[in-house]
PDB file of N, CA and C in Angstrom:
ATOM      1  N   UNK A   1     105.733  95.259  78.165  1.00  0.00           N
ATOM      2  CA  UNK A   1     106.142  96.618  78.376  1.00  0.00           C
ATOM      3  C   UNK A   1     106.859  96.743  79.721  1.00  0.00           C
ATOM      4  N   UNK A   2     106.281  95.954  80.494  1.00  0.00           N
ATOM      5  CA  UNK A   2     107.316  96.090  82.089  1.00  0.00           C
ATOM      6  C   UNK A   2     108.099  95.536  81.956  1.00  0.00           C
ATOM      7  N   UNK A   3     108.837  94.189  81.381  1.00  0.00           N
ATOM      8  CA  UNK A   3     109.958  94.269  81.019  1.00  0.00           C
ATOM      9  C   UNK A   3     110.767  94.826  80.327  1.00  0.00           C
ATOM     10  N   UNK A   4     110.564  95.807  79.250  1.00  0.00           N
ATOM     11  CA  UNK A   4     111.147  96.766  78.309  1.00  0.00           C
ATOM     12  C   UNK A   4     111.168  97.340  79.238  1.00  0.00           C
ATOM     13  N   UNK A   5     111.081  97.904  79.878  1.00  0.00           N
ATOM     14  CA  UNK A   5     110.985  99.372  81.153  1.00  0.00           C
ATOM     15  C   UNK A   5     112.191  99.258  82.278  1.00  0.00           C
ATOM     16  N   UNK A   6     111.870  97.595  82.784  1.00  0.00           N
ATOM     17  CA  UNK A   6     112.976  96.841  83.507  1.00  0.00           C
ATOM     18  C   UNK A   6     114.388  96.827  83.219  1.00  0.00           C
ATOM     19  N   UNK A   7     114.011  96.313  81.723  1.00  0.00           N
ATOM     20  CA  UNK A   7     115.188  96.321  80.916  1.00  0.00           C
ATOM     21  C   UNK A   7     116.350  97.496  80.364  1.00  0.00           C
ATOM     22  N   UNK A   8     115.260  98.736  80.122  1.00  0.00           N
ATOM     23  CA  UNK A   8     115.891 100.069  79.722  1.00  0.00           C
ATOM     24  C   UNK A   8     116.546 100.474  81.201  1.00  0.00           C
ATOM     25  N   UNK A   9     116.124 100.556  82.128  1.00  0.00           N
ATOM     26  CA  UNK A   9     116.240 100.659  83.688  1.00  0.00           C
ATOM     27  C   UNK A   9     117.629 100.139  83.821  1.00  0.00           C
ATOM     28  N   UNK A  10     117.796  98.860  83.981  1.00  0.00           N
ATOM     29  CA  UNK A  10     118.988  98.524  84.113  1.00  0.00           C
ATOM     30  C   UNK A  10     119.874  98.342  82.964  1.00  0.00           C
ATOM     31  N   UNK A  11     119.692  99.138  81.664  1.00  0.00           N
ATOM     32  CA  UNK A  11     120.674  99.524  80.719  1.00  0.00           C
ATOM     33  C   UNK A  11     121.167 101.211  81.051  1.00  0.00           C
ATOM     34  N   UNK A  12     120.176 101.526  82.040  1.00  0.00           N
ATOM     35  CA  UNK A  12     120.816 102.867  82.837  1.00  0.00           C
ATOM     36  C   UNK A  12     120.151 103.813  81.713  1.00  0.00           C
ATOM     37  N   UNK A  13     119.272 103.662  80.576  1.00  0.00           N
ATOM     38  CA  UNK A  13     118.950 104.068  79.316  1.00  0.00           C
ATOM     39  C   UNK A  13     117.874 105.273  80.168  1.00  0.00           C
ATOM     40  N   UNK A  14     117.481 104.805  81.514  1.00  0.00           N
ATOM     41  CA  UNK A  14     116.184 105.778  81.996  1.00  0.00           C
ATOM     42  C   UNK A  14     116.286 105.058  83.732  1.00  0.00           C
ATOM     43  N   UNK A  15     116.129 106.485  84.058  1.00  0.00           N
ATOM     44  CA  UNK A  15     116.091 106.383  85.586  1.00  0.00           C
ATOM     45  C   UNK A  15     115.072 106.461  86.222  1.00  0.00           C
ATOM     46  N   UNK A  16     113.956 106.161  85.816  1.00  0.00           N
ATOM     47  CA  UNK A  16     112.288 106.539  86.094  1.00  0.00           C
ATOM     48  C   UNK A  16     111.992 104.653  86.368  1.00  0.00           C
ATOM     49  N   UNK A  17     112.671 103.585  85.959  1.00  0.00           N
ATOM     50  CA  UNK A  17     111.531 102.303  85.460  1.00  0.00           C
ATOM     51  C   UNK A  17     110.791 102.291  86.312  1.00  0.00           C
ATOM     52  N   UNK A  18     110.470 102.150  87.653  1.00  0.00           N
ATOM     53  CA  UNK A  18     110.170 101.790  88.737  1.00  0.00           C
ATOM     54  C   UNK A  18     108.735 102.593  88.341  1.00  0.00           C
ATOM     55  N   UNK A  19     108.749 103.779  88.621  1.00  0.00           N
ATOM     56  CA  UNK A  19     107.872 104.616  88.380  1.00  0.00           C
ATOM     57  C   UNK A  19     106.965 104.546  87.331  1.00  0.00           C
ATOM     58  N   UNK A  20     107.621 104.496  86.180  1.00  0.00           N
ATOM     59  CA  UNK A  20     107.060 103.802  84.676  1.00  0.00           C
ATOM     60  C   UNK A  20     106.407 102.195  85.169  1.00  0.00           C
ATOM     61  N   UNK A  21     107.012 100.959  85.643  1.00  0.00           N
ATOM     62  CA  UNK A  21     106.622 100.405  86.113  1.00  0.00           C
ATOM     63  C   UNK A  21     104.900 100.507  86.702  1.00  0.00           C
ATOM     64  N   UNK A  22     105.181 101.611  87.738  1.00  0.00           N
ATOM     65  CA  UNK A  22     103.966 101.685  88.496  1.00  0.00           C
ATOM     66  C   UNK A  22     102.748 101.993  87.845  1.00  0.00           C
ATOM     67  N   UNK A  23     103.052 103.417  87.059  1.00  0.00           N
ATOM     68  CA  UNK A  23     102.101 103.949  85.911  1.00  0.00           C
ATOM     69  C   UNK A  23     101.458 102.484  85.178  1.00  0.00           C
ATOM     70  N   UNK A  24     102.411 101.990  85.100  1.00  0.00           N
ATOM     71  CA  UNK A  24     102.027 100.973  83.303  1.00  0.00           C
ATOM     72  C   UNK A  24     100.771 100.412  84.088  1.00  0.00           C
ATOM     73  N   UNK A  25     101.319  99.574  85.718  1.00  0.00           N
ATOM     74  CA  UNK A  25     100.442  98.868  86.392  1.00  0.00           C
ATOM     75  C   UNK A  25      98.802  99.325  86.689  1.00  0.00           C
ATOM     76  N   UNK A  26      98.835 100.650  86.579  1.00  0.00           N
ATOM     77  CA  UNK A  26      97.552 101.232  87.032  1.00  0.00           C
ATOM     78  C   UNK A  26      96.528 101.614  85.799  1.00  0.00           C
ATOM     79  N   UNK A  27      96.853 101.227  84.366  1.00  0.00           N
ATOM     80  CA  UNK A  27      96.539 101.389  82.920  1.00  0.00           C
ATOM     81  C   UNK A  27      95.080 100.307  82.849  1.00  0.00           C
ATOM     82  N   UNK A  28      94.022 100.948  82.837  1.00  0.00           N
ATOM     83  CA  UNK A  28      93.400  99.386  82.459  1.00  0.00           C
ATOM     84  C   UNK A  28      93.187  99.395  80.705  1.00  0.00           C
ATOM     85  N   UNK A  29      94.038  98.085  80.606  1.00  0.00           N
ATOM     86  CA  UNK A  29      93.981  97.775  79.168  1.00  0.00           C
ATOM     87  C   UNK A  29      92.275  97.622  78.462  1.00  0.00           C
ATOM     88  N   UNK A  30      91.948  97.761  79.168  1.00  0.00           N
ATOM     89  CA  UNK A  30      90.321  97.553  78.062  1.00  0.00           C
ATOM     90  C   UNK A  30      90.043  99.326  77.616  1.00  0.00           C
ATOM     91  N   UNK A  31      90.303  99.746  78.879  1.00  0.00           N
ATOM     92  CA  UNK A  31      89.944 100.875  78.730  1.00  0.00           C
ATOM     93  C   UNK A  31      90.817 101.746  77.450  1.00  0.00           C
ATOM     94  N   UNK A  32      92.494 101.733  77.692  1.00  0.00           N
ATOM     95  CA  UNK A  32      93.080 101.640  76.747  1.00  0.00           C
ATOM     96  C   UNK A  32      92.381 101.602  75.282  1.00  0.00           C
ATOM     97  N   UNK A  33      92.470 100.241  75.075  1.00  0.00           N
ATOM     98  CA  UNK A  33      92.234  99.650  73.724  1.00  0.00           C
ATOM     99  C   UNK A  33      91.036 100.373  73.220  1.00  0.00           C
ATOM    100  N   UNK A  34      90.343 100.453  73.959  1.00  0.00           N
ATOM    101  CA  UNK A  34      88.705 101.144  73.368  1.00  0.00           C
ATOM    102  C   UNK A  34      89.381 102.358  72.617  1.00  0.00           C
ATOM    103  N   UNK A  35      90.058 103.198  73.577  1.00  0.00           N
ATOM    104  CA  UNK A  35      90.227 104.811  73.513  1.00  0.00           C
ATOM    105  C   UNK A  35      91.065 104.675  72.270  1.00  0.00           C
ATOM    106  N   UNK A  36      92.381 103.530  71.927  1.00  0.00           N
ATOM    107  CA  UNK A  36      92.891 103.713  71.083  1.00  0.00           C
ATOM    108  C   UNK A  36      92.057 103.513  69.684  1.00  0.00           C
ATOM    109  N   UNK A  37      90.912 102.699  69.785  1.00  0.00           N
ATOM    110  CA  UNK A  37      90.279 102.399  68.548  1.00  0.00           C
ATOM    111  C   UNK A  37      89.205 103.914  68.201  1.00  0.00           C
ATOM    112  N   UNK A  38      89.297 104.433  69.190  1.00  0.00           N
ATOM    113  CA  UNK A  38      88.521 105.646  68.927  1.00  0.00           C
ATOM    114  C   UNK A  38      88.443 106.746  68.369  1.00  0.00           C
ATOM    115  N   UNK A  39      88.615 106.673  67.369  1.00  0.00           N
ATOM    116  CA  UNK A  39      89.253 107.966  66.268  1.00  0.00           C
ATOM    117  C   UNK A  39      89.096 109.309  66.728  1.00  0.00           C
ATOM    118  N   UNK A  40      87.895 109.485  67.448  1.00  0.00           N
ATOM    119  CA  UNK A  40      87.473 110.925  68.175  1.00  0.00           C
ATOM    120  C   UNK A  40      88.270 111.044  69.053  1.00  0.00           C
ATOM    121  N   UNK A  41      89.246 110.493  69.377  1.00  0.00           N
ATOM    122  CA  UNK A  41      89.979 111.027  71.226  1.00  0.00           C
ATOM    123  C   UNK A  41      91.112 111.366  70.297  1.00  0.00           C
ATOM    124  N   UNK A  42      91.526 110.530  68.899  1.00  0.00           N
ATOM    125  CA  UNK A  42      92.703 111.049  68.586  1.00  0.00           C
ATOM    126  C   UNK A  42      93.150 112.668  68.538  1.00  0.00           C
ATOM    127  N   UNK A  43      94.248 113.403  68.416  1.00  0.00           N
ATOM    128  CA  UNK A  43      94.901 113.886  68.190  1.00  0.00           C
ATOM    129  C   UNK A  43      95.176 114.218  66.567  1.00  0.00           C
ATOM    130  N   UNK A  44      95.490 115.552  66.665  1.00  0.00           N
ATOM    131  CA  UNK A  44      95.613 115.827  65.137  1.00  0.00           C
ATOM    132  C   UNK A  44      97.098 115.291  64.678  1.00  0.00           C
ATOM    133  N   UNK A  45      97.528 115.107  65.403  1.00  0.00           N
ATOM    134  CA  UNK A  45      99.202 114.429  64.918  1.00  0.00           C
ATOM    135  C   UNK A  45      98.962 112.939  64.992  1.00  0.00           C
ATOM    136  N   UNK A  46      98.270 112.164  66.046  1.00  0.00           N
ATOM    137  CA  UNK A  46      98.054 110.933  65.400  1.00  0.00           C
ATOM    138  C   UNK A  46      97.402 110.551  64.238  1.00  0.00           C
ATOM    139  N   UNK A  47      96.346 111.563  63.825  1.00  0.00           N
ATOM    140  CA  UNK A  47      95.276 111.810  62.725  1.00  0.00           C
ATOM    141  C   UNK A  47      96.280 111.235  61.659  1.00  0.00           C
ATOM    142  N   UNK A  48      97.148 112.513  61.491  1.00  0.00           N
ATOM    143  CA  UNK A  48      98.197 112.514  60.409  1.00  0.00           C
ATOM    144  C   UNK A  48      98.704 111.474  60.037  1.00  0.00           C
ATOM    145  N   UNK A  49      99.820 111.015  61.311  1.00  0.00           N
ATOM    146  CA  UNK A  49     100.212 109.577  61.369  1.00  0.00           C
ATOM    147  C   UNK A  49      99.474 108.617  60.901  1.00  0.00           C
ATOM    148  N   UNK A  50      98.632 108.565  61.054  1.00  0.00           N
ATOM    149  CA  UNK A  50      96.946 107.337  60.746  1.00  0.00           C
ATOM    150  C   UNK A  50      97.221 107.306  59.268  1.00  0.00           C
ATOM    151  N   UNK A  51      96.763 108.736  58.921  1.00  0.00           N
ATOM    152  CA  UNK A  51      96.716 108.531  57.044  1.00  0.00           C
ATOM    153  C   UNK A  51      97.519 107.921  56.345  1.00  0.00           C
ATOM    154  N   UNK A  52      98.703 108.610  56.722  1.00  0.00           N
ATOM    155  CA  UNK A  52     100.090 108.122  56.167  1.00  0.00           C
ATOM    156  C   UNK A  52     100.280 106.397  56.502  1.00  0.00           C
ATOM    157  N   UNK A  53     100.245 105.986  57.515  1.00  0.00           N
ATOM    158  CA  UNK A  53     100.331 104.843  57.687  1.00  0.00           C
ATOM    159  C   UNK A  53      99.060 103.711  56.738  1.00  0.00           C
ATOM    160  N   UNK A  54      98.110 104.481  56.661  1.00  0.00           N
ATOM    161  CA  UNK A  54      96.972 103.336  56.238  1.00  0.00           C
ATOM    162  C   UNK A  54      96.550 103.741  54.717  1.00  0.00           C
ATOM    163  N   UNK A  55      97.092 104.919  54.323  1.00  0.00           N
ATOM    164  CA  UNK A  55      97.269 105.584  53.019  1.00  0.00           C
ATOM    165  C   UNK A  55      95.715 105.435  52.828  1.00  0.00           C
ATOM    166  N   UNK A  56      95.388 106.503  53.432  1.00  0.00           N
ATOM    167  CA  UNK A  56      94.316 107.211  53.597  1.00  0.00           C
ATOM    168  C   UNK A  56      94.213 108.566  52.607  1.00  0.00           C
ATOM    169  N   UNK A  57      95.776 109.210  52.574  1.00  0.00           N
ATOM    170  CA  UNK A  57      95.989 109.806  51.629  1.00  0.00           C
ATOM    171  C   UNK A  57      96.489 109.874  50.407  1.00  0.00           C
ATOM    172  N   UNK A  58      96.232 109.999  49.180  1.00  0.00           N
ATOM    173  CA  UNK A  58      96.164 109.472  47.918  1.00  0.00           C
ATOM    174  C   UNK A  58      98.339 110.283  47.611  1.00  0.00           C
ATOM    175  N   UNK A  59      98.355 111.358  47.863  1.00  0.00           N
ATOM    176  CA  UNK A  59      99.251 112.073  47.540  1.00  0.00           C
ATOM    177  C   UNK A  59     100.067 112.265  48.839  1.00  0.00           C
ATOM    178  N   UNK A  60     101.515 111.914  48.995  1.00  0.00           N
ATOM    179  CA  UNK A  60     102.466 111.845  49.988  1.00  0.00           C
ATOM    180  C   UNK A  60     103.433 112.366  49.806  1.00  0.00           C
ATOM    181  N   UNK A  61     103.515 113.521  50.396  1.00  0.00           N
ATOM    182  CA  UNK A  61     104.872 113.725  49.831  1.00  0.00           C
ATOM    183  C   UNK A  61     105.685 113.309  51.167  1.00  0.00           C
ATOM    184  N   UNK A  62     107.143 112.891  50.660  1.00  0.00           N
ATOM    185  CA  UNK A  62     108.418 112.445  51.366  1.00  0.00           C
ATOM    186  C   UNK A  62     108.865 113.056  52.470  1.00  0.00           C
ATOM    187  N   UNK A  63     108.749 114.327  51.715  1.00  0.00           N
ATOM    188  CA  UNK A  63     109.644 115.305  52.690  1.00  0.00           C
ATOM    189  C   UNK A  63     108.678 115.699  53.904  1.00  0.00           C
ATOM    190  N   UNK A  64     107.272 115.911  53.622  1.00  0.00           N
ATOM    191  CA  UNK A  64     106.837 115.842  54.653  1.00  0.00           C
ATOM    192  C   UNK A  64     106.246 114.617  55.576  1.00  0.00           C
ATOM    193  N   UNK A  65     106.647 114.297  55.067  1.00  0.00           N
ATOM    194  CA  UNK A  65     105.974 112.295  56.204  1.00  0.00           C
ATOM    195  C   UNK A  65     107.879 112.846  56.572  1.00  0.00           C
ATOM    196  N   UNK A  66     108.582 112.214  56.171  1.00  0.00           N
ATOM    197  CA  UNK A  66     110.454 112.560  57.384  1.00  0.00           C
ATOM    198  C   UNK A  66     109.990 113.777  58.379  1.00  0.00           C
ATOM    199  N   UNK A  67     109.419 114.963  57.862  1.00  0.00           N
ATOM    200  CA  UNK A  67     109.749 116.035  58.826  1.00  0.00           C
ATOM    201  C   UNK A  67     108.820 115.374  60.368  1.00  0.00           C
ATOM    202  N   UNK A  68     107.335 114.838  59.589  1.00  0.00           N
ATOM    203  CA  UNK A  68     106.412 114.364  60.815  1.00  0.00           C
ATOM    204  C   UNK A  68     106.573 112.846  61.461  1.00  0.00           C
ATOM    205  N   UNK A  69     107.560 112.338  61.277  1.00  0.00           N
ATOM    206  CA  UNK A  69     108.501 111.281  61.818  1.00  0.00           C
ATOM    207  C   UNK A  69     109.653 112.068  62.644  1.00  0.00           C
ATOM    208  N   UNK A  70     110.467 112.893  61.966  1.00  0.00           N
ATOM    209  CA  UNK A  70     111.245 113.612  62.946  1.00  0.00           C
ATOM    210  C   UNK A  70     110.605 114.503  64.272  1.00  0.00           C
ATOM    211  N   UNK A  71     109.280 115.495  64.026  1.00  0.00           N
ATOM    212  CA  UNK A  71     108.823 116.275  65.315  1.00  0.00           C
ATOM    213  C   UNK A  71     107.925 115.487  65.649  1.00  0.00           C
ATOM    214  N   UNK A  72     107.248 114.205  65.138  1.00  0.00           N
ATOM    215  CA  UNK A  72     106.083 113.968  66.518  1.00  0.00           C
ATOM    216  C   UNK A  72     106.283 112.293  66.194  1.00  0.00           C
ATOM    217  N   UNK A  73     106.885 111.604  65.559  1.00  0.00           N
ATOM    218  CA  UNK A  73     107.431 110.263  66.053  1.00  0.00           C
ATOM    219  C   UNK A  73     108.630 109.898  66.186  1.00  0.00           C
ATOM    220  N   UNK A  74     109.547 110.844  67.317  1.00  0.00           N
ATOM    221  CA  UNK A  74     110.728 110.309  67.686  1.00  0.00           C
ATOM    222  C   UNK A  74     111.909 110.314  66.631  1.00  0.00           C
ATOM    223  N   UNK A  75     111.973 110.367  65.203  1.00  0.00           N
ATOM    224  CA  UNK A  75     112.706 109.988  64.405  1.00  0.00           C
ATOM    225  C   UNK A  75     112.458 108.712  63.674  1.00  0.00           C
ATOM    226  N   UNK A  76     111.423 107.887  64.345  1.00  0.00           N
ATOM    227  CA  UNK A  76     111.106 106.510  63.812  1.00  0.00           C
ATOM    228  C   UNK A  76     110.413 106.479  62.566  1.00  0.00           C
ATOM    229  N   UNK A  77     110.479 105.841  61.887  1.00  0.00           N
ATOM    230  CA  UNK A  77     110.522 106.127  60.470  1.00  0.00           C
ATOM    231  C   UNK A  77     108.957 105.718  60.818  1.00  0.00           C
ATOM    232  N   UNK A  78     108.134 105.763  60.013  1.00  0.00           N
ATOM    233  CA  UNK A  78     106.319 105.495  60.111  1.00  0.00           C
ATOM    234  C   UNK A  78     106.314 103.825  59.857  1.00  0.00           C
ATOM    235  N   UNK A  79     106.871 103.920  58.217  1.00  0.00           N
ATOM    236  CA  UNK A  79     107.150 101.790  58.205  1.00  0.00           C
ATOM    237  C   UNK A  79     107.773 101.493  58.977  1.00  0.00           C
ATOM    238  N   UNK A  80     108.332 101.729  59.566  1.00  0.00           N
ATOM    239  CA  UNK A  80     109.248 101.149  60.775  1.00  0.00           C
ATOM    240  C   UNK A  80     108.365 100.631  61.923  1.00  0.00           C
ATOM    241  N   UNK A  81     107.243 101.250  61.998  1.00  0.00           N
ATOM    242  CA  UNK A  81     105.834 100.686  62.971  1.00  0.00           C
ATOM    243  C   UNK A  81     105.451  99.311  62.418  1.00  0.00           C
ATOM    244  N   UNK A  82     105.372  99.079  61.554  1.00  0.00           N
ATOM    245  CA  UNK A  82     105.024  97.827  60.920  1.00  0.00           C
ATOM    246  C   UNK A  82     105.358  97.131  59.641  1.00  0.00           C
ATOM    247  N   UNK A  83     106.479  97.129  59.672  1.00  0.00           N
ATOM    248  CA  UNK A  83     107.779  96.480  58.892  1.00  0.00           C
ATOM    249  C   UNK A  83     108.962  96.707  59.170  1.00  0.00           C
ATOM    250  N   UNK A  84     109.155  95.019  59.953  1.00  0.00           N
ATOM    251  CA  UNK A  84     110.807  95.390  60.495  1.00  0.00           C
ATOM    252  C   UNK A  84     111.813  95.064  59.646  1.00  0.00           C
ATOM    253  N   UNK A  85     111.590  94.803  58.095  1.00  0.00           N
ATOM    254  CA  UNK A  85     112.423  94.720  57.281  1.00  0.00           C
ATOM    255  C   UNK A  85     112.836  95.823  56.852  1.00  0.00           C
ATOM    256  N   UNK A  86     112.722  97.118  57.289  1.00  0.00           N
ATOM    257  CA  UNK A  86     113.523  98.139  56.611  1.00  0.00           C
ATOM    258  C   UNK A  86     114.857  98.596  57.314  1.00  0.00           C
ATOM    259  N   UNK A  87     115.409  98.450  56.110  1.00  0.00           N
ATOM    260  CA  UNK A  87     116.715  98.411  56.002  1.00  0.00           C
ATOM    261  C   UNK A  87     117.777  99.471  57.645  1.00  0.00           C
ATOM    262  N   UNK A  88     116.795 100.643  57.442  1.00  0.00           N
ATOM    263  CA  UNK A  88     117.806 101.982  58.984  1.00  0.00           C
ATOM    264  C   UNK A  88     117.281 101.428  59.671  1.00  0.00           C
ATOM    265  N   UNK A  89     117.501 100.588  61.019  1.00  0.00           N
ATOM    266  CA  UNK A  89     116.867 101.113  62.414  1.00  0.00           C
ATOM    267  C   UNK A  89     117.120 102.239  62.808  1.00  0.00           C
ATOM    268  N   UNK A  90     116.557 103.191  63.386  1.00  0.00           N
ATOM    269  CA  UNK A  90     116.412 104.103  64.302  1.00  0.00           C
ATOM    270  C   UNK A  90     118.069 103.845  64.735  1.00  0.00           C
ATOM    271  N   UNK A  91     118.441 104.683  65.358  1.00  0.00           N
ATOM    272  CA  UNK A  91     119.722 104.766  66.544  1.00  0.00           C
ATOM    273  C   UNK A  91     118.909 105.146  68.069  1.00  0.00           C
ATOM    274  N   UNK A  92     117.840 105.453  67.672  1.00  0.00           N
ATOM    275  CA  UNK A  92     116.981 105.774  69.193  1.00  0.00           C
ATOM    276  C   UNK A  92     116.312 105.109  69.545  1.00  0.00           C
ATOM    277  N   UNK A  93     116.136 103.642  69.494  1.00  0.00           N
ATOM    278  CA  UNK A  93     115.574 102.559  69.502  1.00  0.00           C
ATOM    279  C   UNK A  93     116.423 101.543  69.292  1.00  0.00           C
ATOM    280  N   UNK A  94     116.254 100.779  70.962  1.00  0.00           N
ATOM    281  CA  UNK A  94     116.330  99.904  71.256  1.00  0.00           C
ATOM    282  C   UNK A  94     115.339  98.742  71.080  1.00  0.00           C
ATOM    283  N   UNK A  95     115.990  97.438  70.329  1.00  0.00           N
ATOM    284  CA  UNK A  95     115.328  96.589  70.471  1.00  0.00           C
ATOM    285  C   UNK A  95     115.408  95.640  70.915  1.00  0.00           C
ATOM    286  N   UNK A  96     114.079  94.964  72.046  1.00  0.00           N
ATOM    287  CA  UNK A  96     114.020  93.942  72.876  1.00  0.00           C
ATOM    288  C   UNK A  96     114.295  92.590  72.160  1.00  0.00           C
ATOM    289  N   UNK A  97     115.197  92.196  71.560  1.00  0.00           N
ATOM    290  CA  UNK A  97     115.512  91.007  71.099  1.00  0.00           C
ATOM    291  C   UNK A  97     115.254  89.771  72.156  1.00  0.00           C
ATOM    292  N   UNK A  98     115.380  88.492  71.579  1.00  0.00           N
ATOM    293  CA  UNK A  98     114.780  87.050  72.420  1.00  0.00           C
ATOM    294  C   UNK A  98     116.289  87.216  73.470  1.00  0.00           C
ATOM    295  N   UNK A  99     117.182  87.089  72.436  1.00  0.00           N
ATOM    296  CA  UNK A  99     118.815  86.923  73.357  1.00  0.00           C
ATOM    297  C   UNK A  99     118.767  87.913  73.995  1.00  0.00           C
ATOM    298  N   UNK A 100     118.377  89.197  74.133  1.00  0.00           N
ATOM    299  CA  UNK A 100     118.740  89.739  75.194  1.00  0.00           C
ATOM    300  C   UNK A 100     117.634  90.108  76.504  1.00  0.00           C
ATOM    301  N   UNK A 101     116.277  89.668  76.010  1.00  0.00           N
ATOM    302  CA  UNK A 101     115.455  89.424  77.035  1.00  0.00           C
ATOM    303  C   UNK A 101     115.635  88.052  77.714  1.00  0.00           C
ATOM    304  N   UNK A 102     116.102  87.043  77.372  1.00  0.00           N
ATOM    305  CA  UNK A 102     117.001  86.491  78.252  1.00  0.00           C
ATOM    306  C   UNK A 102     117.995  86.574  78.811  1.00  0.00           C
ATOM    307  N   UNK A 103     119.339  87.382  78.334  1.00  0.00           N
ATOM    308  CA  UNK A 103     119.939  88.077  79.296  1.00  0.00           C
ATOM    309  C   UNK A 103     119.671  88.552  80.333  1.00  0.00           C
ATOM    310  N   UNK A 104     118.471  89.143  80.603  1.00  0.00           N
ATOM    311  CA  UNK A 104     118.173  89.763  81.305  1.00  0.00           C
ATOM    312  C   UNK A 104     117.380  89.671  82.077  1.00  0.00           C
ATOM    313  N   UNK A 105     116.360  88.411  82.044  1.00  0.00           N
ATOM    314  CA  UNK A 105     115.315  88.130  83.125  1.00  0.00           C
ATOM    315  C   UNK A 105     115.862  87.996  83.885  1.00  0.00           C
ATOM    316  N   UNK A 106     116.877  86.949  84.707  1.00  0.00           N
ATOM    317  CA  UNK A 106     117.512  86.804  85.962  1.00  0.00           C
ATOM    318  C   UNK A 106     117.397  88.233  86.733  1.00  0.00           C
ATOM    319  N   UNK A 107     117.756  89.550  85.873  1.00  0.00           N
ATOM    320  CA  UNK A 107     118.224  90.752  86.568  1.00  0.00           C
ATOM    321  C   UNK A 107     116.527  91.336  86.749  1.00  0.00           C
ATOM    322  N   UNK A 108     115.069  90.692  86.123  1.00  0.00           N
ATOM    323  CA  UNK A 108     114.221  91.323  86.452  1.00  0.00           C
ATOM    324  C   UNK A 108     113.547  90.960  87.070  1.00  0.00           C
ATOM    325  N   UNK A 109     114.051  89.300  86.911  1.00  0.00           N
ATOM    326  CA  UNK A 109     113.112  88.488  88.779  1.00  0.00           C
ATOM    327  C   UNK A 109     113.679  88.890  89.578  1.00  0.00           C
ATOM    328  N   UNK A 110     114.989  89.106  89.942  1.00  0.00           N
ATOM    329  CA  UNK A 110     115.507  89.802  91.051  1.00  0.00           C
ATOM    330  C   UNK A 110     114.947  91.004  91.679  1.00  0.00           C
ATOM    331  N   UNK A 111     114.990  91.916  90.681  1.00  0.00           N
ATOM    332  CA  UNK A 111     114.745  93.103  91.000  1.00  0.00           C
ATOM    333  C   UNK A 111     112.819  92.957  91.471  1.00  0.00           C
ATOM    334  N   UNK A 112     111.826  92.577  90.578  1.00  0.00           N
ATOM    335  CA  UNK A 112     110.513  92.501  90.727  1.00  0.00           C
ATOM    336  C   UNK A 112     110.166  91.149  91.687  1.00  0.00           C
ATOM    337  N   UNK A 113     111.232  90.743  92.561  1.00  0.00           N
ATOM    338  CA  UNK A 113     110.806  89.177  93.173  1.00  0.00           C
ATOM    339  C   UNK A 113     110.012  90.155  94.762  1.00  0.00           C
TER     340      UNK A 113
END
């Protein structure tokens, strides 16, 4: 993630990395991970998301899984979380490919040396 951050940073994509950077650094991942496995801290929009994704719900309709991909996941399609074989990428998503995270380390040891 600090290199995605690095990386968006010097694609000029976001003028915060540094800052984002700092945040990410002060995250303790255990703590994290717990909270994410914790169904009670969720959110009623992750709730949603959850079902749909783990088809929790028997009956789906289309139109509403697009509308709740469009207002509370970015536009990112829900399979798109976990299947990168579908066919649209996003246009709002960038992806950290191998070739271009090598492009780009030189510019993030520099910057983080």
């Amino acid at each position: 993630m600090r290199r995605y951050f690095v990386f968006l940073g010097v694609q000029h994509k976001i003028s915060n990395a540094e800052t984002l950077v700092r945040a990410l650094d002060s995250i303790k991942v255990g703590d994290l991970l717990t909270g994410h496995k914790d169904a009670s801290k969720w959110d009623s929009h992750k709730r949603v998301g959850m079902k749909y994704l783990m088809g929790y719900t028997r009956e789906v309709d289309p139109k509403r899984v697009r509308a709740y991909e469009e207002d509370y996941n970015m536009g990112v399609p829900l399979r798109f979380c976990f299947d990168f074989s579908v066919n649209r990428v996003p246009k709002n998503m960038i992806m950290l490919t191998e070739s271009l995270r090598e492009k780009f380390e030189q510019i993030l040891y520099e910057k983080n040396k």
